[in-house]
Protein backbone atom coordinates (compact mmCIF):
# COMPACT_ATOMS: atom_id res chain seq x y z
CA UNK A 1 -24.70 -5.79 21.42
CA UNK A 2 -21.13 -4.25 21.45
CA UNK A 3 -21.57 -0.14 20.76
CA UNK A 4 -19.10 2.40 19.20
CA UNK A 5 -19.07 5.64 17.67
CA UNK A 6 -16.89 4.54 14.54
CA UNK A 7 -16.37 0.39 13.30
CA UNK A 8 -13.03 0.62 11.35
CA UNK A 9 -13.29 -2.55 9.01
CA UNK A 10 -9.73 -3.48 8.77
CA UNK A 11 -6.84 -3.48 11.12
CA UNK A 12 -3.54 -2.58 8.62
CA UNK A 13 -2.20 0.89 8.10
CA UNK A 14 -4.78 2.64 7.21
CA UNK A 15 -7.72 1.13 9.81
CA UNK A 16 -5.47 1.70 12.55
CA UNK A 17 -4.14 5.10 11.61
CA UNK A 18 -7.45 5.91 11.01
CA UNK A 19 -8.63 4.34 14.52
CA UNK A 20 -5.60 6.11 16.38
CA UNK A 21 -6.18 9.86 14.95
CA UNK A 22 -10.05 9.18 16.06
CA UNK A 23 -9.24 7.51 19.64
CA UNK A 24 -7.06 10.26 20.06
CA UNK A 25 -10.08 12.90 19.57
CA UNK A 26 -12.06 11.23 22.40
CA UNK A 27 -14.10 8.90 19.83
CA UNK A 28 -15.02 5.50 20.38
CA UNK A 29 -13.42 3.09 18.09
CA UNK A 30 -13.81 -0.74 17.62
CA UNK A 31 -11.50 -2.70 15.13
CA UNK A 32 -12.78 -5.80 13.61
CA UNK A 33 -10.52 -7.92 10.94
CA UNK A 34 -10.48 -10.82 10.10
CA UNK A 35 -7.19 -12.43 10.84
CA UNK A 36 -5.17 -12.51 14.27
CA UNK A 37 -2.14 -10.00 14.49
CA UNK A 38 0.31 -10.57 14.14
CA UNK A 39 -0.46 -11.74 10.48
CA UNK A 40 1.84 -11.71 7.20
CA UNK A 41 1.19 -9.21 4.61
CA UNK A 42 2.18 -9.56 1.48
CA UNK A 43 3.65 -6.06 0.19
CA UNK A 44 7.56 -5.44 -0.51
CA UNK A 45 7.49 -3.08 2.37
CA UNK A 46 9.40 0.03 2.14
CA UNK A 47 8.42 3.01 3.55
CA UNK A 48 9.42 7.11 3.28
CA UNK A 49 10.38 9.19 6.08
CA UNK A 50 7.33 11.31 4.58
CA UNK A 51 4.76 8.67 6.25
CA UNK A 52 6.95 8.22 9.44
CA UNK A 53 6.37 11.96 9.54
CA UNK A 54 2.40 11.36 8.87
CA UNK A 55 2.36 8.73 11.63
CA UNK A 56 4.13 11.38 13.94
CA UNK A 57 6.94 8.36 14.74
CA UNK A 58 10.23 8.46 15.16
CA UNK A 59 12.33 5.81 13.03
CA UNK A 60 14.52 5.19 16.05
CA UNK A 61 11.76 4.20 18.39
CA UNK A 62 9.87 1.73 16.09
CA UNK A 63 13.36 0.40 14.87
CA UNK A 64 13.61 -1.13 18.86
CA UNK A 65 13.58 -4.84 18.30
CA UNK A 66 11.95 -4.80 15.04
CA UNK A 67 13.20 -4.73 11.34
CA UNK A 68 14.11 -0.95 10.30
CA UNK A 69 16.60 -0.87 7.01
CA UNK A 70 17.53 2.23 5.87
CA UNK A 71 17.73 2.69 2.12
CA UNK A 72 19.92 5.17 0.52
CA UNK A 73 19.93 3.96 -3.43
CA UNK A 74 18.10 2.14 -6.11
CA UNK A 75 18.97 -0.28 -8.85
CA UNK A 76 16.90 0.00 -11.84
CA UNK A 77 16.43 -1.11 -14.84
CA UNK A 78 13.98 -2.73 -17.97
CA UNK A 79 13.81 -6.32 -17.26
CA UNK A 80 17.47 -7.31 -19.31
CA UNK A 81 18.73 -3.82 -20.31
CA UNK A 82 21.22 -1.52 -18.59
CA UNK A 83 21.35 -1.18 -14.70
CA UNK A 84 21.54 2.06 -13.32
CA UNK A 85 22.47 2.46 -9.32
CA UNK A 86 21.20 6.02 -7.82
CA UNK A 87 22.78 6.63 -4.61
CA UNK A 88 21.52 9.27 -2.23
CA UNK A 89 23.11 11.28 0.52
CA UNK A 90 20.81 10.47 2.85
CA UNK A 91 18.26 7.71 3.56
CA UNK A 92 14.82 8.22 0.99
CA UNK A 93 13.40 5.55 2.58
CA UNK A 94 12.97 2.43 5.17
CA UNK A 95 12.20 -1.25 4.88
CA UNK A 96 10.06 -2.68 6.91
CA UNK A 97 8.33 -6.28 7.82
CA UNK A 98 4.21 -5.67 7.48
CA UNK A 99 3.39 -8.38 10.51
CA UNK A 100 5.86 -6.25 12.72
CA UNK A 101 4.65 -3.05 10.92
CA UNK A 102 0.82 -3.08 11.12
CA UNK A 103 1.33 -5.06 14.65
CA UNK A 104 2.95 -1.93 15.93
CA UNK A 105 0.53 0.66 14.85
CA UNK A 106 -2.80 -1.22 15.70
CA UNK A 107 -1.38 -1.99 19.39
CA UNK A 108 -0.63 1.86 19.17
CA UNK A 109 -4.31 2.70 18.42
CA UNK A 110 -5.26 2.09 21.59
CA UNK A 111 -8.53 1.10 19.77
CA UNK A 112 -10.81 -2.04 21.31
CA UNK A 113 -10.26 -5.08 18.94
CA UNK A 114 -12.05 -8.07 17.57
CA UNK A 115 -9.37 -9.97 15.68
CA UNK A 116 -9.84 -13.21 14.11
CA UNK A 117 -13.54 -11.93 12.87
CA UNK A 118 -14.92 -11.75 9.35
CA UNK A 119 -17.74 -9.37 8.52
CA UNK A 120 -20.27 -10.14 6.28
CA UNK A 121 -23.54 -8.56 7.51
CA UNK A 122 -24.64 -5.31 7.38
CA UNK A 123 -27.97 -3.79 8.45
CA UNK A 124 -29.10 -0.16 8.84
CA UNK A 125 -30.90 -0.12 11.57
CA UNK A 126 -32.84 3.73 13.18
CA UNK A 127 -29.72 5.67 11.84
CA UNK A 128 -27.00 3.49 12.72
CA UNK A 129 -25.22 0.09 11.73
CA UNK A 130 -25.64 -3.16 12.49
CA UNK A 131 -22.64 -5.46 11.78
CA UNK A 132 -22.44 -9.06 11.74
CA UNK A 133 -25.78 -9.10 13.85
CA UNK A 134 -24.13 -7.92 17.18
CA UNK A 135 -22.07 -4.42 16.82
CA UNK A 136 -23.66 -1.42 16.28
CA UNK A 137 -22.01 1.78 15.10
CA UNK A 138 -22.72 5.23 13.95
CA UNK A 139 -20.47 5.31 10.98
CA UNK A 140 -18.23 3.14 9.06
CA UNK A 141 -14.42 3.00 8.25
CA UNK A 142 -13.80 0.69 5.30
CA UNK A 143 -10.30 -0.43 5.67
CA UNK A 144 -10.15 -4.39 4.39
CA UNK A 145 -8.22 -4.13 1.15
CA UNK A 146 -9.31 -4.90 -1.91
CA UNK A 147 -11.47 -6.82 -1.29
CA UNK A 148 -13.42 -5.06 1.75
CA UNK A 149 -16.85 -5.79 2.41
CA UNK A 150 -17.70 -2.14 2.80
CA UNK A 151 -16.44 -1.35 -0.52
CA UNK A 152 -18.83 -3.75 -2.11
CA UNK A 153 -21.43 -2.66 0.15
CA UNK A 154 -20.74 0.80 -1.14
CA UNK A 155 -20.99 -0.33 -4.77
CA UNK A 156 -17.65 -1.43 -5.72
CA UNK A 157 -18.13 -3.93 -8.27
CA UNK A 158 -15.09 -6.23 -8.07
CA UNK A 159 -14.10 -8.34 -10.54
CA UNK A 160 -13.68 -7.51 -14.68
CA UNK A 161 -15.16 -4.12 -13.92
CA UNK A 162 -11.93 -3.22 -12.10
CA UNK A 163 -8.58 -3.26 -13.38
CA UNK A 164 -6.47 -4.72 -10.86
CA UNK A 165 -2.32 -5.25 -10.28
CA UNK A 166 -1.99 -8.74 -9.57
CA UNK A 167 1.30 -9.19 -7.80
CA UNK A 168 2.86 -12.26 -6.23
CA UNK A 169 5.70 -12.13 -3.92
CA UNK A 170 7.68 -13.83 -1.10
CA UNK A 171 9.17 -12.58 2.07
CA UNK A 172 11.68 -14.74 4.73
CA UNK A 173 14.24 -14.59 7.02
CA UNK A 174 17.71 -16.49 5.19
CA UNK A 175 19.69 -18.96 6.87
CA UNK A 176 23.29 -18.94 6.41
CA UNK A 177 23.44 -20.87 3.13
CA UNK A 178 21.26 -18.47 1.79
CA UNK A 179 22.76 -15.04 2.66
CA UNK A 180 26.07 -15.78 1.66
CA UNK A 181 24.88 -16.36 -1.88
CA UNK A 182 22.40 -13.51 -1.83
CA UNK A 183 23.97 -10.17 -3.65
CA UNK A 184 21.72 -7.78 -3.51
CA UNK A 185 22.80 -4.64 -1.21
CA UNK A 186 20.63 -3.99 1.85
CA UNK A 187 20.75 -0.44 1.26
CA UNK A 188 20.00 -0.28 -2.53
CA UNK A 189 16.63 -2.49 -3.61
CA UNK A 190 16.33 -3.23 -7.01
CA UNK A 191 13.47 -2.81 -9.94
CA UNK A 192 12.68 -4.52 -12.92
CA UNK A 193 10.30 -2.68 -15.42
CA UNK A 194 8.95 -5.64 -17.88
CA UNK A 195 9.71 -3.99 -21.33
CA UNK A 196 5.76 -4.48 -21.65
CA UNK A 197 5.80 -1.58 -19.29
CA UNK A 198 2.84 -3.34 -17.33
CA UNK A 199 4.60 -3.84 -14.30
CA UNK A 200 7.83 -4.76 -12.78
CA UNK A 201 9.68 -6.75 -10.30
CA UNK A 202 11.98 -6.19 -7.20
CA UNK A 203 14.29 -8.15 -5.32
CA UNK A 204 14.61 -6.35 -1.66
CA UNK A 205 17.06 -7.08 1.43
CA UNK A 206 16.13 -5.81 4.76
CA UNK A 207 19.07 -7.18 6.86
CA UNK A 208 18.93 -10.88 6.86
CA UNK A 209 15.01 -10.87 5.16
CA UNK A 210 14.77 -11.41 1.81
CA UNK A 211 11.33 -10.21 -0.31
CA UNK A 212 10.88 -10.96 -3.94
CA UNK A 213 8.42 -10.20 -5.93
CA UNK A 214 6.47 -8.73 -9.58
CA UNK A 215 3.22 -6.95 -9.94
CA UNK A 216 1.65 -6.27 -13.57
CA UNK A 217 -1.67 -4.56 -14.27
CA UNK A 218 -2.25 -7.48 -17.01
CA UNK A 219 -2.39 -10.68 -14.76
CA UNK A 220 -2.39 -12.92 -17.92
CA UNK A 221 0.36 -15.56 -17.09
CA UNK A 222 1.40 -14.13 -14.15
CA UNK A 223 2.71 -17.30 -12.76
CA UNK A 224 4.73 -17.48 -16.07
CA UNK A 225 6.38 -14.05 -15.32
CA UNK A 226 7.17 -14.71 -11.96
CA UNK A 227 9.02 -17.73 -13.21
CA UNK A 228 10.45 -16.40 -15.32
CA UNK A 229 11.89 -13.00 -13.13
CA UNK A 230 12.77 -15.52 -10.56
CA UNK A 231 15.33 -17.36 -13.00
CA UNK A 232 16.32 -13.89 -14.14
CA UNK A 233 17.81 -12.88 -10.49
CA UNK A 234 19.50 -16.96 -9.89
CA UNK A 235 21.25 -16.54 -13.06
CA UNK A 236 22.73 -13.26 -12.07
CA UNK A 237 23.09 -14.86 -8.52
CA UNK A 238 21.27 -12.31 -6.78
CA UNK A 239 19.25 -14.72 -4.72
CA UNK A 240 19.54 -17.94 -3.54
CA UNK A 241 18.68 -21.35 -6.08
CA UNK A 242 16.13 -22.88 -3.86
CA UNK A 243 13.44 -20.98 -2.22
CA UNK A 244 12.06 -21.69 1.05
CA UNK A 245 8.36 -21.45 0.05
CA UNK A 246 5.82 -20.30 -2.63
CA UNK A 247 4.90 -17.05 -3.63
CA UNK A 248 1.71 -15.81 -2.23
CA UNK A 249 -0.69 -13.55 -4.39
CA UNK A 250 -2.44 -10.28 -3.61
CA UNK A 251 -4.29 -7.66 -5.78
CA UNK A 252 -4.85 -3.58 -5.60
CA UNK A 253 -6.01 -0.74 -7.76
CA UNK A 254 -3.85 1.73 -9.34
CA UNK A 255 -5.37 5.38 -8.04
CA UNK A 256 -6.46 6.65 -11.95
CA UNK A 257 -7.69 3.22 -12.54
CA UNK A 258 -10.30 2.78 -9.75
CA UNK A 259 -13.70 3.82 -10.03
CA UNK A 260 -14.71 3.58 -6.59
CA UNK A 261 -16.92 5.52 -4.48
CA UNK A 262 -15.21 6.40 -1.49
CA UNK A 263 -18.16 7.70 0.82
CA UNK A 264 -21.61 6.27 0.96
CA UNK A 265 -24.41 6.52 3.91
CA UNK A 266 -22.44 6.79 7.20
CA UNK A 267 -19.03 4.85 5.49
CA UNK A 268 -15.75 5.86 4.55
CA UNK A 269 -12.87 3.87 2.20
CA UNK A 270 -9.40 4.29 3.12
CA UNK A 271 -6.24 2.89 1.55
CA UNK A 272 -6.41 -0.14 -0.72
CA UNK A 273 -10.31 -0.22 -0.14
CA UNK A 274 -10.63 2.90 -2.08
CA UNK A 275 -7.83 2.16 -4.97
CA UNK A 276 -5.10 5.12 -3.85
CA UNK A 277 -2.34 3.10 -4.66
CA UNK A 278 0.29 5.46 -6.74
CA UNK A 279 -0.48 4.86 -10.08
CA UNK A 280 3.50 4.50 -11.56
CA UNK A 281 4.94 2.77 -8.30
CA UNK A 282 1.86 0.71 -7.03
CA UNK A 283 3.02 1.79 -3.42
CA UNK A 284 0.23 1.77 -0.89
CA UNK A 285 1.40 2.55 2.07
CA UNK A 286 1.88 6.37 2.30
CA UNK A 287 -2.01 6.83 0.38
CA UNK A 288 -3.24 4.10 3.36
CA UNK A 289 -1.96 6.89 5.65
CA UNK A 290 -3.15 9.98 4.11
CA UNK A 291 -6.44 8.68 3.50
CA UNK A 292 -6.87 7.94 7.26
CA UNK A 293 -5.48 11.01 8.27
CA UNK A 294 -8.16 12.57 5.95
CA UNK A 295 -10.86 10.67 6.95
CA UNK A 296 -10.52 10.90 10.50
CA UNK A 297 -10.93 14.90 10.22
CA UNK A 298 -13.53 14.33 7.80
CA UNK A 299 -15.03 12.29 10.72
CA UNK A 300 -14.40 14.40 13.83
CA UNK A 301 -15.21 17.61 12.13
CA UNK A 302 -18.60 16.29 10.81
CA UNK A 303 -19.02 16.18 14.94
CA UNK A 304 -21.63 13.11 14.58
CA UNK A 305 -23.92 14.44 11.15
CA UNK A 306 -22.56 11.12 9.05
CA UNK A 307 -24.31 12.21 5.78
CA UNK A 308 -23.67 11.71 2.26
CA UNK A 309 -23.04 15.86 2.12
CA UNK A 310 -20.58 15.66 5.19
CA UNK A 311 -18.92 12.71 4.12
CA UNK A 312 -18.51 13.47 0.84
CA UNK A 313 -16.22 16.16 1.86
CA UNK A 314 -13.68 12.87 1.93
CA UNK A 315 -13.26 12.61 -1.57
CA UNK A 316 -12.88 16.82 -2.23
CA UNK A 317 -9.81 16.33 -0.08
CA UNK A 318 -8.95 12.93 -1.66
CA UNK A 319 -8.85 15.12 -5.48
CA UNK A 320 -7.20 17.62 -3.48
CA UNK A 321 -4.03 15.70 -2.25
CA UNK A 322 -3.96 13.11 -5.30
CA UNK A 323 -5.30 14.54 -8.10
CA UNK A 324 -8.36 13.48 -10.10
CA UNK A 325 -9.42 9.88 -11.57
CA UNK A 326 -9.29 11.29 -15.16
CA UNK A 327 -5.66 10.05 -15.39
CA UNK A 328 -5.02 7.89 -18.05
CA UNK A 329 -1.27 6.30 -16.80
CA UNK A 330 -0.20 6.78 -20.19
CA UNK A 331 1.72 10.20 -21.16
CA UNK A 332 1.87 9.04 -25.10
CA UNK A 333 -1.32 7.19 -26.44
CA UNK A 334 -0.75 8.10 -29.77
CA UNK A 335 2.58 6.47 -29.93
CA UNK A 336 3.06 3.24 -31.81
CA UNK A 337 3.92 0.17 -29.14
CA UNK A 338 7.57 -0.50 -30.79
CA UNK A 339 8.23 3.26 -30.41
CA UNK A 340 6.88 3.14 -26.86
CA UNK A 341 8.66 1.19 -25.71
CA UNK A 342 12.06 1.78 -27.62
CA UNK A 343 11.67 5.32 -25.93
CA UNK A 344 10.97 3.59 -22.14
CA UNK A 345 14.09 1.61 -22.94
CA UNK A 346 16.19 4.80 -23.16
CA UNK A 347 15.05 6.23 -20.15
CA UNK A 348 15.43 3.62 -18.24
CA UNK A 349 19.21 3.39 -19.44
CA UNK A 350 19.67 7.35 -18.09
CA UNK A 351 21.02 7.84 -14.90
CA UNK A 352 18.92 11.93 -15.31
CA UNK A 353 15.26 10.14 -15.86
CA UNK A 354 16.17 7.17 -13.29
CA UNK A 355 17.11 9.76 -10.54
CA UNK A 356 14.53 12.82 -11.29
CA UNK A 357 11.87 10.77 -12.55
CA UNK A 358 11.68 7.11 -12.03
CA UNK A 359 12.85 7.77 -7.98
CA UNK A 360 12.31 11.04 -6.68
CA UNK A 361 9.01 11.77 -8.28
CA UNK A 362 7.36 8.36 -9.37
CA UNK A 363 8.39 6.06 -6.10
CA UNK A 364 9.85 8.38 -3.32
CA UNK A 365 7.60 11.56 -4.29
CA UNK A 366 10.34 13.67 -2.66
CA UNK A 367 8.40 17.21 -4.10
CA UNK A 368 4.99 16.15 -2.06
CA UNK A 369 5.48 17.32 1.64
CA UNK A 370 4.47 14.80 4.13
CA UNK A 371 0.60 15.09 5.25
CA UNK A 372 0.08 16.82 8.78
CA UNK A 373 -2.73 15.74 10.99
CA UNK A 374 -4.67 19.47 11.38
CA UNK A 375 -5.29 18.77 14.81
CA UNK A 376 -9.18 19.00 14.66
C-alpha cells in the first residue's frame, strides 16, 4: 500500500500547482493521472503574465527550448462582421503548447508520480482514503477535468444536469507548404464571436504551430459549426486548405454555470473539476492556478483536520476571488433576441468595447492583480 499525506487526482495545471505549493510546505504528495506525460491537451493555449506571476516563473526560463510566443494584439470580430485589431504596447499575454506546458510544471512539482493510471475506486477507510485498492491518503485533490472521478464522487452529476462548452480544436506544427499560406500574425490571435453569441472561434499562431478551434455553450451541431468556421478562415486564406488531422473534442463549465460542490469529506476540486472557467472567455488556465494556490493553503493551514468545516473554507475564498454562482452570463434578459444581438454586433464593430471590454476585462482581466501564494 503506497501512503501520502495528499493524492492530487490529476497531473495538468492545476494538480501540479497544487502538488508543488504543498511539496514545497514539507507535505507528502502523490500524483496519479491517467495518461503518460508528455500528453496533448486540447486547449488554445495562451497564457497572462498574471499566472506566470502565480506560478512564481519567469517567461525567459520556461521559454528555454520550448514554445513561448509573445502576444501583443487581438483580432476580433462577430463571425462575418467588421474586424477590429487592438494592439498593445507591451505583451498581455503568451502562447504556449499544453504537452510542453503541463510537462514542465508537473516535473517541477517535485511530487512522486503514477502516470499512465486511471482511478476508479474509492473507499473510506478509519479516516483516510483508499484509492484504486492500493494508495491510501489523508485527503484528496480533485484535479481530472471535467470529467474527474472525485467530482462525481463528490456529487457532481455530469451529464444534462450541467451545462457544458463543447469545443473542438486542432493544434500542429506546419510544414513549409503550410506556413507560407498561413496569414494569421503570430503576435495578434484572432476571435470569432458566432452572432448566436454562444461561443466563438479562434485561429492562433505560436511560431510555426498552428491551433484552431470553436467552443459554444449549445453543442447542437457542433461538428456543423466547426465546418463551417473552418471554411470561413480558407476562404479568407488564413490557414492552410488541407489539414493535417481531425479536430479533437473536449468539454468544461463556464464558472456561473456550474453547480458543483467544491469540498466534500477530506477532497478538494481545483480547476476544470470544479467549473472556474471565466464565464465570457472560457479560459481555464489562470482559475486552474488560483484554485490550487487556494487550496493548497486551505490544505496546509487546516494542519491535518480535513473536515467538511476546514475545507469548506475553499469555496469562501473561491466567492472571494471569483465572485458568486448567482451569475446569470447575460447582462440584458429582457431584451428581444434580434435586438440582442443587433446591439452585440455594434460592439463588436468598436475599437472602445473591443479594447476595454472584450480584451482587457473579459479575456486578459488586466484590473485583477495576479494571485500571490501567502506563504503559509
Amino acid at each position: 500500500m503506497r501512503r501520502c499525506q495528499v493524492l492530487v487526482i490529476g497531473g495538468g495545471p492545476a494538480g501540479s500547482t497544487c502538488a508543488w505549493m504543498l511539496r514545497r510546505a514539507g507535505l507528502d504528495v502523490i500524483v496519479v493521472d491517467k495518461k503518460r506525460f508528455p500528453r496533448d491537451k486540447v486547449c488554445a493555449g495562451w497564457v497572462t503574465p498574471a499566472v506566470f506571476r502565480t506560478l512564481e516563473l519567469d517567461p525567459e526560463e520556461y521559454a528555454a527550448g520550448r514554445v513561448l510566443q509573445p502576444l501583443s494584439g487581438f483580432r476580433t470580430s462577430m463571425l462575418g462582421g467588421r474586424e477590429i485589431q487592438t494592439d498593445f504596447d507591451e505583451t498581455v499575454s503568451f502562447g504556449i503548447r499544453r504537452c510542453e506546458f503541463d510537462h514542465f510544471l508537473l516535473d517541477r512539482s517535485g511530487a512522486e508520480r503514477i502516470e499512465g493510471v486511471a482511478v476508479h475506486e474509492f473507499e473510506r477507510r478509519n479516516g483516510r482514503w483508499i484509492v484504486n485498492g492500493d494508495i491510501e491518503a489523508d485527503v484528496l485533490i480533485g484535479a481530472g477535468g471535467h470529467f474527474c472521478p472525485v467530482a462525481r464522487h463528490v456529487g457532481a452529476k455530469l451529464g444534462a444536469a450541467e451545462t457544458v462548452v463543447a469545443a473542438h480544436e486542432i493544434e500542429f506544427v506546419m510544414d513549409d507548404a503550410q506556413r507560407a499560406v498561413c496569414a494569421i500574425d503570430p503576435r495578434v490571435p484572432e476571435l470569432y464571436f458566432c452572432p448566436d453569441l454562444l461561443g466563438y472561434g479562434w485561429v492562433f499562431r505560436k511560431d510555426n504551430v498552428l491551433n484552431v478551434g470553436l467552443g459554444r455553450e449549445d453543442s447542437h451541431q457542433l461538428t456543423r459549426h466547426v465546418q463551417d468556421f473552418s471554411e470561413f478562415l480558407r476562404a479568407r486564406g488564413k490557414i492552410p486548405d488541407r489539414l493535417p488531422f481531425r479536430f479533437k473534442g473536449h468539454a468544461y463549465l463556464l464558472y456561473g454555470h456550474a453547480k458543483r460542490c467544491l469540498s466534500g469529506e477530506a477532497a478538494l476540486l481545483v480547476g476544470d473539476a470544479a467549473g472556474l472557467a471565466y464565464l465570457q472567455s472560457g479560459e481555464g488556465i489562470r482559475p486552474a492556478v488560483e484554485s490550487a494556490v487556494m487550496a493548497a493553503e486551505t490544505i496546509i493551514a487546516a494542519d491535518g483536520i480535513y473536515d467538511q468545516l476546514t475545507l469548506g473554507l475553499f469555496e469562501d475564498r473561491i466567492v472571494e476571488r471569483f465572485g458568486t454562482r448567482e451569475v446569470s452570463g447575460d447582462p440584458a434578459p429582457w431584451l428581444p433576441q434580434p435586438l440582442r444581438h443587433g446591439l452585440a454586433r455594434g460592439a463588436m464593430a468598436s475599437r472602445w468595447f473591443a479594447r476595454h471590454v472584450l480584451l482587457d476585462r473579459w479575456f486578459l482581466h488586466r484590473d485583477q492583480p495576479a494571485l500571490i501564494a501567502s506563504g503559509i
